[in-house]
ModelCIF file with pLDDT and N, C-alpha, C, O atoms, coordinates in Angstrom:
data_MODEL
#
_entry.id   MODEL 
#
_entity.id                         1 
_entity.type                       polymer 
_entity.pdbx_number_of_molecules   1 
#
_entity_poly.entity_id                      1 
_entity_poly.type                           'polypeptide(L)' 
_entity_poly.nstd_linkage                   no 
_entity_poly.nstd_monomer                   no 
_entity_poly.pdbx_seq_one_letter_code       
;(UNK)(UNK)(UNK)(UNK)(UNK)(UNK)(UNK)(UNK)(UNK)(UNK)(UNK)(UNK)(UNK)(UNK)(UNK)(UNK)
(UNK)(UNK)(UNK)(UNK)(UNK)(UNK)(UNK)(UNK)(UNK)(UNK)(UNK)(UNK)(UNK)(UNK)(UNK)(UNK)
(UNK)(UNK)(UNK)(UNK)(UNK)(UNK)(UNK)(UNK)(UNK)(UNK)(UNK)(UNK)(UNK)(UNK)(UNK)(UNK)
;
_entity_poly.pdbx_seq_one_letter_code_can   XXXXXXXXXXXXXXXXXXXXXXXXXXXXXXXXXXXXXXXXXXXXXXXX 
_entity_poly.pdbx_strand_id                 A 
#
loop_
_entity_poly_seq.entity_id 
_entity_poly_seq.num 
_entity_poly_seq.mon_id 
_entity_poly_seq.hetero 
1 1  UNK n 
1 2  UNK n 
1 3  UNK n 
1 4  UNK n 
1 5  UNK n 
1 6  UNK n 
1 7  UNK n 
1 8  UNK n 
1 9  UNK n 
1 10 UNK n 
1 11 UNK n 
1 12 UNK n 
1 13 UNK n 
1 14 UNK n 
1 15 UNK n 
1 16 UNK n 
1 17 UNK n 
1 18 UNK n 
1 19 UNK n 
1 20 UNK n 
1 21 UNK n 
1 22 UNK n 
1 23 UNK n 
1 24 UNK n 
1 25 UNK n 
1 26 UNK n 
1 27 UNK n 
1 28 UNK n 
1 29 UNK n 
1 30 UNK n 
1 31 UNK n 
1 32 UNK n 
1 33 UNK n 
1 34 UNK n 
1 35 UNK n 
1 36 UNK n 
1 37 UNK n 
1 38 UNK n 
1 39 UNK n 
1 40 UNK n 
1 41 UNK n 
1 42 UNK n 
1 43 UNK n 
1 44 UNK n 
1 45 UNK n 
1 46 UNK n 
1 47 UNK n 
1 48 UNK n 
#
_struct_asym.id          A 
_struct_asym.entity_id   1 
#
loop_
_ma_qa_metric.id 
_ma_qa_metric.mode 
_ma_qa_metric.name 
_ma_qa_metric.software_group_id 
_ma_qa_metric.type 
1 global pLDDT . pLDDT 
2 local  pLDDT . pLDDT 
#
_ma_qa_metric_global.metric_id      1 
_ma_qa_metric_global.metric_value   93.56 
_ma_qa_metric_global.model_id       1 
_ma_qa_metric_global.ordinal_id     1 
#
loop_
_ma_qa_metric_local.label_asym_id 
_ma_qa_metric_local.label_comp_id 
_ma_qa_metric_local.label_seq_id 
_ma_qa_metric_local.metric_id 
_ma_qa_metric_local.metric_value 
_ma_qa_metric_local.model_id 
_ma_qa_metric_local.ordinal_id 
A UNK 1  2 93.00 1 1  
A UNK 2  2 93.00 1 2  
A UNK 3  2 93.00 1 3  
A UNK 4  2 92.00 1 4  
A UNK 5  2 93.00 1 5  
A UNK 6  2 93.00 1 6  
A UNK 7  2 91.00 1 7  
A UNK 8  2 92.00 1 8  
A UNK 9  2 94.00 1 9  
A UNK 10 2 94.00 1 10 
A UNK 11 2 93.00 1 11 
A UNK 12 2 93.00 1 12 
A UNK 13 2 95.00 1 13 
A UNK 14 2 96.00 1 14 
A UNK 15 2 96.00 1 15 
A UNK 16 2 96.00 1 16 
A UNK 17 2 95.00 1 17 
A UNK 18 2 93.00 1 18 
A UNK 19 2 91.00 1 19 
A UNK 20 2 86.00 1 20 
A UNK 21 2 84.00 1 21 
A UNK 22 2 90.00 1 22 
A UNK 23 2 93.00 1 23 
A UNK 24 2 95.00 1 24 
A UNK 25 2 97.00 1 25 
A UNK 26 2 97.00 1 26 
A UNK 27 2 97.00 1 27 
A UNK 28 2 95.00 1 28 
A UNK 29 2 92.00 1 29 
A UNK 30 2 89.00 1 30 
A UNK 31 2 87.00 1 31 
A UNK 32 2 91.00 1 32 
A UNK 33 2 95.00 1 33 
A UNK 34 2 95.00 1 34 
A UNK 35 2 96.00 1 35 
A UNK 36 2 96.00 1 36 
A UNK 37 2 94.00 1 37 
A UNK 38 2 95.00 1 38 
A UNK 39 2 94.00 1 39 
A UNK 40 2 96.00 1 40 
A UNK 41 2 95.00 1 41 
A UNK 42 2 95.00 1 42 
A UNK 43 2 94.00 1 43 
A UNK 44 2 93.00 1 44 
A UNK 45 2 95.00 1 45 
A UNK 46 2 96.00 1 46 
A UNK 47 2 97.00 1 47 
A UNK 48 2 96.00 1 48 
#
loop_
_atom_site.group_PDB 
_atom_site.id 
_atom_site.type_symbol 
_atom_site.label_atom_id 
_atom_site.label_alt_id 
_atom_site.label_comp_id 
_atom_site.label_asym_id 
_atom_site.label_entity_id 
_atom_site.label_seq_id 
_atom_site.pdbx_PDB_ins_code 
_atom_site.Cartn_x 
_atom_site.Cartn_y 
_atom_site.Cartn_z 
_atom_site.occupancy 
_atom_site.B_iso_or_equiv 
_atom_site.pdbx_formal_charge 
_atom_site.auth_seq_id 
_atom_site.auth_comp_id 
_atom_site.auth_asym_id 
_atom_site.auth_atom_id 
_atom_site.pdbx_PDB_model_num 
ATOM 1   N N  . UNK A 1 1  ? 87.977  109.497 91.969  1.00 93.00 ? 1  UNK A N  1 
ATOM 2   C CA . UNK A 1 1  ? 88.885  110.589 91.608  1.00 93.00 ? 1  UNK A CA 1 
ATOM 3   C C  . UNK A 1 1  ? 89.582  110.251 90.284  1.00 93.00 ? 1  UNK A C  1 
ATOM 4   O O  . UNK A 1 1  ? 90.137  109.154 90.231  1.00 93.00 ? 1  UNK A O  1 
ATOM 5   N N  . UNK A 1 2  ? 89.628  111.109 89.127  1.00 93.00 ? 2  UNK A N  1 
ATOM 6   C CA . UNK A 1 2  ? 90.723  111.127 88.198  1.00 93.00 ? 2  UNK A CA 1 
ATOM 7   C C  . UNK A 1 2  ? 91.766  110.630 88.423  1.00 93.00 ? 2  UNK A C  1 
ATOM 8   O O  . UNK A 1 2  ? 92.263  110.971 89.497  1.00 93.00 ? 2  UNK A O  1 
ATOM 9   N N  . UNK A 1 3  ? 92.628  109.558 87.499  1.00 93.00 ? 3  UNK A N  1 
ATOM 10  C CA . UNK A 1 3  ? 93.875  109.664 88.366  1.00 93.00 ? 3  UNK A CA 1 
ATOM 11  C C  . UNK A 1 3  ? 95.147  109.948 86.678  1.00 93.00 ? 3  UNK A C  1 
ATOM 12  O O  . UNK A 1 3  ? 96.224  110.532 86.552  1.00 93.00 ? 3  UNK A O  1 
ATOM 13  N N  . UNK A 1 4  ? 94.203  109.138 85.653  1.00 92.00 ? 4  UNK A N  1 
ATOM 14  C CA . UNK A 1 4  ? 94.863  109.566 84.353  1.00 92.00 ? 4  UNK A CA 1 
ATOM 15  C C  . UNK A 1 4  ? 94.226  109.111 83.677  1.00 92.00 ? 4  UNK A C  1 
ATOM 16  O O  . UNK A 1 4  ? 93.145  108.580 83.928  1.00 92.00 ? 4  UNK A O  1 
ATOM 17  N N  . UNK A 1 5  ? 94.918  109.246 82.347  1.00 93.00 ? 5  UNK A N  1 
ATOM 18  C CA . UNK A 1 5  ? 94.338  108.440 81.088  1.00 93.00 ? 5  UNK A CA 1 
ATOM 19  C C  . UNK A 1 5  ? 94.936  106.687 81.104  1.00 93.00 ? 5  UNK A C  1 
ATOM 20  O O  . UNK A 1 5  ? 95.877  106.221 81.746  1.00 93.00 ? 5  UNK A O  1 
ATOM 21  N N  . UNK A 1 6  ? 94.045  106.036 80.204  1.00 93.00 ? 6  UNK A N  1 
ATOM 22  C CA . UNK A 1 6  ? 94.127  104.550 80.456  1.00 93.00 ? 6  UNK A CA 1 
ATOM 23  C C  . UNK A 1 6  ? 95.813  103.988 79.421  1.00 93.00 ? 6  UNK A C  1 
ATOM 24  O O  . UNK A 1 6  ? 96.738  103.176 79.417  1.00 93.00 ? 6  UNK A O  1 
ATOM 25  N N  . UNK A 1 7  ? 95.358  104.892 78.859  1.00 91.00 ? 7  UNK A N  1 
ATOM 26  C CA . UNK A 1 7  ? 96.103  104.330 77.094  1.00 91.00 ? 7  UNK A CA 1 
ATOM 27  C C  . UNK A 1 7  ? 97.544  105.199 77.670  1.00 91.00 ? 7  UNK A C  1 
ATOM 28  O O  . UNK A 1 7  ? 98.461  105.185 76.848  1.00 91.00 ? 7  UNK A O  1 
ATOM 29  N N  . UNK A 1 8  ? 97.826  105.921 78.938  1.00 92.00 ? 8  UNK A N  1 
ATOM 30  C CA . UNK A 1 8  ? 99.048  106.742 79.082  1.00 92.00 ? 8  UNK A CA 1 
ATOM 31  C C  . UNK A 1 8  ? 99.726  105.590 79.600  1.00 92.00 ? 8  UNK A C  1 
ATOM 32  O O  . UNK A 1 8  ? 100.893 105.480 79.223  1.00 92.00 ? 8  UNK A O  1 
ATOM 33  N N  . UNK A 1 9  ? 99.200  104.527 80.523  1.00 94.00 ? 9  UNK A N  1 
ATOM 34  C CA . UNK A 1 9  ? 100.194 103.646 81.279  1.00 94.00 ? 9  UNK A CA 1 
ATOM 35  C C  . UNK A 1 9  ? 100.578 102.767 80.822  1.00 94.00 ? 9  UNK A C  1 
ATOM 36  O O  . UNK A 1 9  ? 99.614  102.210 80.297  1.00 94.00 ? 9  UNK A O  1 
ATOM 37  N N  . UNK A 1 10 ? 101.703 102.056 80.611  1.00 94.00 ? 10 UNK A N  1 
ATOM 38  C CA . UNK A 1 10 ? 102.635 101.090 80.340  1.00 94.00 ? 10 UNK A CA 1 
ATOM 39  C C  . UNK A 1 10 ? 101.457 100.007 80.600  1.00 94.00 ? 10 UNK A C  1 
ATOM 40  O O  . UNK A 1 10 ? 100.538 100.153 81.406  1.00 94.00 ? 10 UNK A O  1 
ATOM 41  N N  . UNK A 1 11 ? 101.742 98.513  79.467  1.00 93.00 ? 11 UNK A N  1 
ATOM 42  C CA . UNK A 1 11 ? 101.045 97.571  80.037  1.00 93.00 ? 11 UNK A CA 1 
ATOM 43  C C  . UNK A 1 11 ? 102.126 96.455  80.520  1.00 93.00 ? 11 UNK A C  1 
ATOM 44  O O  . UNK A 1 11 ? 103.082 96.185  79.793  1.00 93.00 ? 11 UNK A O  1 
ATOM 45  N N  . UNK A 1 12 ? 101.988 95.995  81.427  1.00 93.00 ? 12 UNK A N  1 
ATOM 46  C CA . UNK A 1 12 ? 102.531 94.998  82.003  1.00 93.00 ? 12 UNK A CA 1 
ATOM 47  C C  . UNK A 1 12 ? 103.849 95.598  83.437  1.00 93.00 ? 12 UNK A C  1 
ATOM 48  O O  . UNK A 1 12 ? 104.245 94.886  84.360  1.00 93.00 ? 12 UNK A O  1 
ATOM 49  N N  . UNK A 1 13 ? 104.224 96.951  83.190  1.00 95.00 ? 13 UNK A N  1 
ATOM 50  C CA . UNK A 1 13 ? 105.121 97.388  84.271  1.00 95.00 ? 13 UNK A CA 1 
ATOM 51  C C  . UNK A 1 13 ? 104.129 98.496  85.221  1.00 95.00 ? 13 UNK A C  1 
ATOM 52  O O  . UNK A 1 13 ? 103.051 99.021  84.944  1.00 95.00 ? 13 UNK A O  1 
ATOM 53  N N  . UNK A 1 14 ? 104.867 98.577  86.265  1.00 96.00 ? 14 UNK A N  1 
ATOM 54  C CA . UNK A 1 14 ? 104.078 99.450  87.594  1.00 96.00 ? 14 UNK A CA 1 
ATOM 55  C C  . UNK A 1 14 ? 104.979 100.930 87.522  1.00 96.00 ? 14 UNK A C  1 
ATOM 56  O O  . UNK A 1 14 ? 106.147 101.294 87.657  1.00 96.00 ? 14 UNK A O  1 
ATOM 57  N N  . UNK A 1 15 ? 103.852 101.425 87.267  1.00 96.00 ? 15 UNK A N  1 
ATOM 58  C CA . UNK A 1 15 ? 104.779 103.247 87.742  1.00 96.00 ? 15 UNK A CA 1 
ATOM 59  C C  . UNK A 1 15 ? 104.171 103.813 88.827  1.00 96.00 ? 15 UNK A C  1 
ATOM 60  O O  . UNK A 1 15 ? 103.271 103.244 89.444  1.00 96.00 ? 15 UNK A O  1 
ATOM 61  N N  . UNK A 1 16 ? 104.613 104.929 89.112  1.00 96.00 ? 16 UNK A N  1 
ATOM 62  C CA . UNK A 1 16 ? 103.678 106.111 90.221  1.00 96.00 ? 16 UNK A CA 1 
ATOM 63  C C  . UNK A 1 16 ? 102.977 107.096 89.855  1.00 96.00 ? 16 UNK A C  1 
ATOM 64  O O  . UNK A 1 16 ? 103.487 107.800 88.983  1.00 96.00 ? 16 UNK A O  1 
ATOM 65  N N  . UNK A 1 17 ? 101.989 107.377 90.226  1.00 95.00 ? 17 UNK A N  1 
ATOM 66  C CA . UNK A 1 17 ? 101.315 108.047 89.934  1.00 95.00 ? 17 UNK A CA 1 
ATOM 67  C C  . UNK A 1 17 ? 100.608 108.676 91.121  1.00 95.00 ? 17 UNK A C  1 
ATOM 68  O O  . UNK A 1 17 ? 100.119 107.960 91.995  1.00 95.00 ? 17 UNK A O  1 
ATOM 69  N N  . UNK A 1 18 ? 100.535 110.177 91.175  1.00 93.00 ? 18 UNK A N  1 
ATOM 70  C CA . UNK A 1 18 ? 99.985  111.216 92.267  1.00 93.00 ? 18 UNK A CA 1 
ATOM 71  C C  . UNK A 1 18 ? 98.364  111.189 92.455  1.00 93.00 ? 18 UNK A C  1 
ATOM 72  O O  . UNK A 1 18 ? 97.761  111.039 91.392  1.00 93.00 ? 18 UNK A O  1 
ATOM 73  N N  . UNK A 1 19 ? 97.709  111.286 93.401  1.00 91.00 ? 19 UNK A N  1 
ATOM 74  C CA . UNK A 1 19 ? 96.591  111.644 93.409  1.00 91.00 ? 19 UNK A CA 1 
ATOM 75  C C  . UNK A 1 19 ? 96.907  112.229 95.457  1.00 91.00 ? 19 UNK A C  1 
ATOM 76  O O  . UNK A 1 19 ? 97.111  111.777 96.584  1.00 91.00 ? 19 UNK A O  1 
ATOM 77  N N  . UNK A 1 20 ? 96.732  113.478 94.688  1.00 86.00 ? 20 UNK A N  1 
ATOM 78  C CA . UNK A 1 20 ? 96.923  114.391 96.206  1.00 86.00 ? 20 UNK A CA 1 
ATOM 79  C C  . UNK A 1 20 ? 97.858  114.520 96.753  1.00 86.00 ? 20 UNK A C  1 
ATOM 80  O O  . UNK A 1 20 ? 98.783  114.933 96.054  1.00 86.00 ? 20 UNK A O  1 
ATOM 81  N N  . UNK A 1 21 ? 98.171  114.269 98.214  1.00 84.00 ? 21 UNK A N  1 
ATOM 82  C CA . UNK A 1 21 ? 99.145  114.114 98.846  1.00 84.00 ? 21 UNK A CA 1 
ATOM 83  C C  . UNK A 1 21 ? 100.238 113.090 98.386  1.00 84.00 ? 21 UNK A C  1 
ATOM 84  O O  . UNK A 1 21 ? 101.462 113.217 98.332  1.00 84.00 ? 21 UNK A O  1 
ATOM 85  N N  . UNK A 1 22 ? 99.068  111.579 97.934  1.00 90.00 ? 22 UNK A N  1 
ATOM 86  C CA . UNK A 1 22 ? 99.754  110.338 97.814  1.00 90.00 ? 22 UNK A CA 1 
ATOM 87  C C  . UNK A 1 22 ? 100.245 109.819 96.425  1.00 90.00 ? 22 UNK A C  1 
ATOM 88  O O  . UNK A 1 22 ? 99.823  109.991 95.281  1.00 90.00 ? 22 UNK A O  1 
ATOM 89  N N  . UNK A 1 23 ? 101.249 109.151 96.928  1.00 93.00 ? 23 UNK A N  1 
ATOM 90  C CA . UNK A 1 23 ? 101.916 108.826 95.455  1.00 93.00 ? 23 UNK A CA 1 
ATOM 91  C C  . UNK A 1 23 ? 101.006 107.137 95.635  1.00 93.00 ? 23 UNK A C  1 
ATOM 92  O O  . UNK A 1 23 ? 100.854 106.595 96.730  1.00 93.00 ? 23 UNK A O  1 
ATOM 93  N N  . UNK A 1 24 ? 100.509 106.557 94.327  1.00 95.00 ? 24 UNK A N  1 
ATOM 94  C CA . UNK A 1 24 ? 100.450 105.380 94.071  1.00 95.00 ? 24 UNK A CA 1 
ATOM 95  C C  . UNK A 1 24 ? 100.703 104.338 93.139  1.00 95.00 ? 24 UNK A C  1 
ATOM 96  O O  . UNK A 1 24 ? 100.595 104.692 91.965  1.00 95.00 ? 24 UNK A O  1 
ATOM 97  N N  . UNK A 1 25 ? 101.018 103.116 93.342  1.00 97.00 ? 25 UNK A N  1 
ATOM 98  C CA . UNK A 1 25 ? 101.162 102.127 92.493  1.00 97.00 ? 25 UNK A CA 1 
ATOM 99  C C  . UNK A 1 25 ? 100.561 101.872 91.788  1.00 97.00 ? 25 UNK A C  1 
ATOM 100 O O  . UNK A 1 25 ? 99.520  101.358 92.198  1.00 97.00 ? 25 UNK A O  1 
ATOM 101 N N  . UNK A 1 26 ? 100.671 101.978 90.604  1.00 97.00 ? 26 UNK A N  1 
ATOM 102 C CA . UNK A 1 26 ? 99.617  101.781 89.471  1.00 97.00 ? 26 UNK A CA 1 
ATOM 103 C C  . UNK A 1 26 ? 100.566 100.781 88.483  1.00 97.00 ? 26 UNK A C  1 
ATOM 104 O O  . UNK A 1 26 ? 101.593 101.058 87.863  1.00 97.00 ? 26 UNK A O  1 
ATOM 105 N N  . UNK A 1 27 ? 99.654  99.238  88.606  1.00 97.00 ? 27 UNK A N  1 
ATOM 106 C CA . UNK A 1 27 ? 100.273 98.654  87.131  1.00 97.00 ? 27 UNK A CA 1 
ATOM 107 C C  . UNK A 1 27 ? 99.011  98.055  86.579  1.00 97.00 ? 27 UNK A C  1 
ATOM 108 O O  . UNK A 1 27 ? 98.248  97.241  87.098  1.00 97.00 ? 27 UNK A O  1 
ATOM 109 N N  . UNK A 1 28 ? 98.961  98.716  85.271  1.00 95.00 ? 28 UNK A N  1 
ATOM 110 C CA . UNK A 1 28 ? 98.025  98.120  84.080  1.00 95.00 ? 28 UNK A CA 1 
ATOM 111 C C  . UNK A 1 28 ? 98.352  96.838  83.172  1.00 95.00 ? 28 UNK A C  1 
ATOM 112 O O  . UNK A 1 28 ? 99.337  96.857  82.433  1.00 95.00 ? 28 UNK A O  1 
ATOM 113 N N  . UNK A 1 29 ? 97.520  95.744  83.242  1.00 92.00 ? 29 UNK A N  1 
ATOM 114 C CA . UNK A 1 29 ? 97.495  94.310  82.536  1.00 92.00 ? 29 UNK A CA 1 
ATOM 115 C C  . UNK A 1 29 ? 96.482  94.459  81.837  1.00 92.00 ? 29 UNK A C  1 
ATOM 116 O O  . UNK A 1 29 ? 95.374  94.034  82.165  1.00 92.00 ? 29 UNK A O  1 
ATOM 117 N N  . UNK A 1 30 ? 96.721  95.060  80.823  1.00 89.00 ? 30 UNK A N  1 
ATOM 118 C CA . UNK A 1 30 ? 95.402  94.902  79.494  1.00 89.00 ? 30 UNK A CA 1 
ATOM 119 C C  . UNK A 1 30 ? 94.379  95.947  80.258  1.00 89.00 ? 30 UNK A C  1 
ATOM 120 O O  . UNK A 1 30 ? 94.824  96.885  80.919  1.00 89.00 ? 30 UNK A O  1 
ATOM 121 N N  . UNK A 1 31 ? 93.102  95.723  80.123  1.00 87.00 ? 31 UNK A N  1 
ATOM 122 C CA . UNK A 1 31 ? 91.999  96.665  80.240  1.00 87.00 ? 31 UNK A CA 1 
ATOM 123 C C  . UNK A 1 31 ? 92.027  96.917  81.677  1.00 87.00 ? 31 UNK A C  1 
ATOM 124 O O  . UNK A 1 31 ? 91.647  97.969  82.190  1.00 87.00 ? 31 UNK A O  1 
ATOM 125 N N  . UNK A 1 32 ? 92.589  95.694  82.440  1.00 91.00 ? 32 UNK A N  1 
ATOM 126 C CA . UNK A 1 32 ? 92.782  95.425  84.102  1.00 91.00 ? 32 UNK A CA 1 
ATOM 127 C C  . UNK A 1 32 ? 93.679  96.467  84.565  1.00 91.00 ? 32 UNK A C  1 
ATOM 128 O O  . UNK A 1 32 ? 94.751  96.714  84.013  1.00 91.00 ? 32 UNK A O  1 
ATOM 129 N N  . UNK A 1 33 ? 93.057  97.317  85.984  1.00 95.00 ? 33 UNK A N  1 
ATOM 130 C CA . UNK A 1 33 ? 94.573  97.854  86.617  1.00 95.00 ? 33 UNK A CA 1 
ATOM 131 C C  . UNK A 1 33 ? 94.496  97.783  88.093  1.00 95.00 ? 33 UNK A C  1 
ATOM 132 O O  . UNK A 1 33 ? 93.490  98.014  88.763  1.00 95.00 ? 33 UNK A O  1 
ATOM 133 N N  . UNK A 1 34 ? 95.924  97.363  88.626  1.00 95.00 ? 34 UNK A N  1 
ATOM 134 C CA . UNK A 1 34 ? 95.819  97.583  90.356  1.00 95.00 ? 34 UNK A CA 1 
ATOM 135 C C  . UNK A 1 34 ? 96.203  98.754  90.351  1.00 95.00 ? 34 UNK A C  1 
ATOM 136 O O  . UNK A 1 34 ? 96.824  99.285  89.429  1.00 95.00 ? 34 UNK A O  1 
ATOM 137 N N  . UNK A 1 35 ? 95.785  99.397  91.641  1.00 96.00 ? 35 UNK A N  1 
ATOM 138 C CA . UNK A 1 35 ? 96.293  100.637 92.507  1.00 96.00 ? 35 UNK A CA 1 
ATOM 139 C C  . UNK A 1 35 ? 96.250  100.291 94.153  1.00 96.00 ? 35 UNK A C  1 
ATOM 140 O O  . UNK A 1 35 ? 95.354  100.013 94.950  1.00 96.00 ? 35 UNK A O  1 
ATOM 141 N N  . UNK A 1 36 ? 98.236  100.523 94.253  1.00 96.00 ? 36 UNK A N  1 
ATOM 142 C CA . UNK A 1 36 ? 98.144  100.343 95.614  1.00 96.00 ? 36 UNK A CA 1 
ATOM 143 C C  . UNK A 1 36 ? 98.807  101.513 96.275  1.00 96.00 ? 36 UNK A C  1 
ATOM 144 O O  . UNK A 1 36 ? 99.217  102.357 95.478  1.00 96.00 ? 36 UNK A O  1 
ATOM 145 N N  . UNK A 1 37 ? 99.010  101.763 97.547  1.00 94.00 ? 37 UNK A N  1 
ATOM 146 C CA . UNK A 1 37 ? 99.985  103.127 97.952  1.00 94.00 ? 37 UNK A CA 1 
ATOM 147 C C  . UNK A 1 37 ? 100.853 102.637 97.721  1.00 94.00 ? 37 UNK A C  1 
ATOM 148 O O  . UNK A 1 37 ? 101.159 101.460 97.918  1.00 94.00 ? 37 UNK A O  1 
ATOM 149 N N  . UNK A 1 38 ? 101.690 103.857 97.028  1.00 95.00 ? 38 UNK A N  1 
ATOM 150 C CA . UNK A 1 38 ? 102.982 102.977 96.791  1.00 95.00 ? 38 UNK A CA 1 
ATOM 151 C C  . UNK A 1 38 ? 104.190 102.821 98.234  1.00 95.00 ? 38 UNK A C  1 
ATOM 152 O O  . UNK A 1 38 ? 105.183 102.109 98.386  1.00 95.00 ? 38 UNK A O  1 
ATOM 153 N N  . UNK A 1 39 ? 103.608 103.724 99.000  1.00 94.00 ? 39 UNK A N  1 
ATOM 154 C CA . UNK A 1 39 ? 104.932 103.776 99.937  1.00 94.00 ? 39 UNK A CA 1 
ATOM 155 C C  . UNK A 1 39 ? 104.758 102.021 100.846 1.00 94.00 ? 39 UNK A C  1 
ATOM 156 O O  . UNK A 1 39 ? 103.976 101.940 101.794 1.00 94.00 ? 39 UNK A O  1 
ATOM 157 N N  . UNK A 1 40 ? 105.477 100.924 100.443 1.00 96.00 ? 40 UNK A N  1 
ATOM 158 C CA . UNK A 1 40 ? 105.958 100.089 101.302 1.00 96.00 ? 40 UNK A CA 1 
ATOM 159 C C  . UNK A 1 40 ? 105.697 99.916  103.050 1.00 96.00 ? 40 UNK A C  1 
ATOM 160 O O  . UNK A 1 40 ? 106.630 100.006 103.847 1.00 96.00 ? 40 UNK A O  1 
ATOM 161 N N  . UNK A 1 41 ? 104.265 99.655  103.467 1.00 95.00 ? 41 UNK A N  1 
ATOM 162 C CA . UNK A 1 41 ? 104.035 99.778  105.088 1.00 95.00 ? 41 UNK A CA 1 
ATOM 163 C C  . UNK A 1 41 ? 105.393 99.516  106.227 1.00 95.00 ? 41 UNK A C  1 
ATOM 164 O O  . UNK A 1 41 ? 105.505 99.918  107.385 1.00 95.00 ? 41 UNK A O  1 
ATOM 165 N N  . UNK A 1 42 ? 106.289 98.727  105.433 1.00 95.00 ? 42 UNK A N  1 
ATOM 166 C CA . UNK A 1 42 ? 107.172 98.690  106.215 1.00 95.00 ? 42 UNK A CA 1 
ATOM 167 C C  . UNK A 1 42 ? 108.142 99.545  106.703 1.00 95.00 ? 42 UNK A C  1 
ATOM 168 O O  . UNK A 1 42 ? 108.194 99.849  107.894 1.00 95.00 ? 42 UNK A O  1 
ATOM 169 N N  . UNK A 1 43 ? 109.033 100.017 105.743 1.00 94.00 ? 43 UNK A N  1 
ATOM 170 C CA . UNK A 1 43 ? 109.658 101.657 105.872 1.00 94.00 ? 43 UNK A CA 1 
ATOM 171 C C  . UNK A 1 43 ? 109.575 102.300 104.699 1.00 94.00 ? 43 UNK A C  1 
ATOM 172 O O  . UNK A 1 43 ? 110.597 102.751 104.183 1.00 94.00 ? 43 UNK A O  1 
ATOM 173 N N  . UNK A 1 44 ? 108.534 102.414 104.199 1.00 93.00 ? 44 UNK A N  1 
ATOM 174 C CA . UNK A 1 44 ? 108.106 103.560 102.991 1.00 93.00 ? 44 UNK A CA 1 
ATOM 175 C C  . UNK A 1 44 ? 108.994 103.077 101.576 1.00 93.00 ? 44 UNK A C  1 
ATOM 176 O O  . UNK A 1 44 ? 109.177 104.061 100.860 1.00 93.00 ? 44 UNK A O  1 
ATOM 177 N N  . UNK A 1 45 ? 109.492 102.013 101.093 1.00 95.00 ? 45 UNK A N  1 
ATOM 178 C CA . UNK A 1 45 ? 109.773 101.800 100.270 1.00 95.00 ? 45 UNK A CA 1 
ATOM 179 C C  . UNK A 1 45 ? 109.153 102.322 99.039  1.00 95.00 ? 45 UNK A C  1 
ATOM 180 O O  . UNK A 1 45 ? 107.928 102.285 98.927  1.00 95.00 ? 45 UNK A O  1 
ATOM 181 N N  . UNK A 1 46 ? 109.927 102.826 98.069  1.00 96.00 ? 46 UNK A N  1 
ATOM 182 C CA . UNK A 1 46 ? 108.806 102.328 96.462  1.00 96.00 ? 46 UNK A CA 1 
ATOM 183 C C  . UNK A 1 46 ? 108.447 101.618 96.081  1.00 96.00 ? 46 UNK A C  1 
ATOM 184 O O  . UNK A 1 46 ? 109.281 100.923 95.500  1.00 96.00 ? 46 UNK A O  1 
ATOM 185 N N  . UNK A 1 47 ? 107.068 101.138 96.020  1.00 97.00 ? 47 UNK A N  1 
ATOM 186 C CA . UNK A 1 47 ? 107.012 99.382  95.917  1.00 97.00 ? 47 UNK A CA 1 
ATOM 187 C C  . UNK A 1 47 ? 106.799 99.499  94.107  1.00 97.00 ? 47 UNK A C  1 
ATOM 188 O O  . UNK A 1 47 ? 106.867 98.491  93.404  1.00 97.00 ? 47 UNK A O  1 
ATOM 189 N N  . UNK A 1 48 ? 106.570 100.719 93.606  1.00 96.00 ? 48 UNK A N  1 
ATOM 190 C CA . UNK A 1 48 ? 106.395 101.015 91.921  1.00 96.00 ? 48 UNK A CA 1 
ATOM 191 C C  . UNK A 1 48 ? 108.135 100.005 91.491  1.00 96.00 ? 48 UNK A C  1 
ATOM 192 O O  . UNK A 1 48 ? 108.518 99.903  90.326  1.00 96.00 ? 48 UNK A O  1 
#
């Protein structure tokens, strides 16, 4: 799925970013990026 452009995200900090229902963690390190859900399994924290 699309989720954005590469060159839009911050390098080195984590933001949120939508795909559907879900909001996710997205932090880009150079060409590298994680994506996690962002809501916290424990009680839905922002983990962005």
């Amino acid at each position: 799925h699309d989720l954005c452009r590469l060159s839009d995200l911050p390098d080195g900090r984590p933001v949120a970013r939508r795909l559907g229902y879900i909001q996710l963690f997205v932090l880009r390190q150079g060409e590298g990026v994680t994506v996690l859900a962002d809501r916290c399994p424990h009680l839905a924290g922002p983990l962005h």
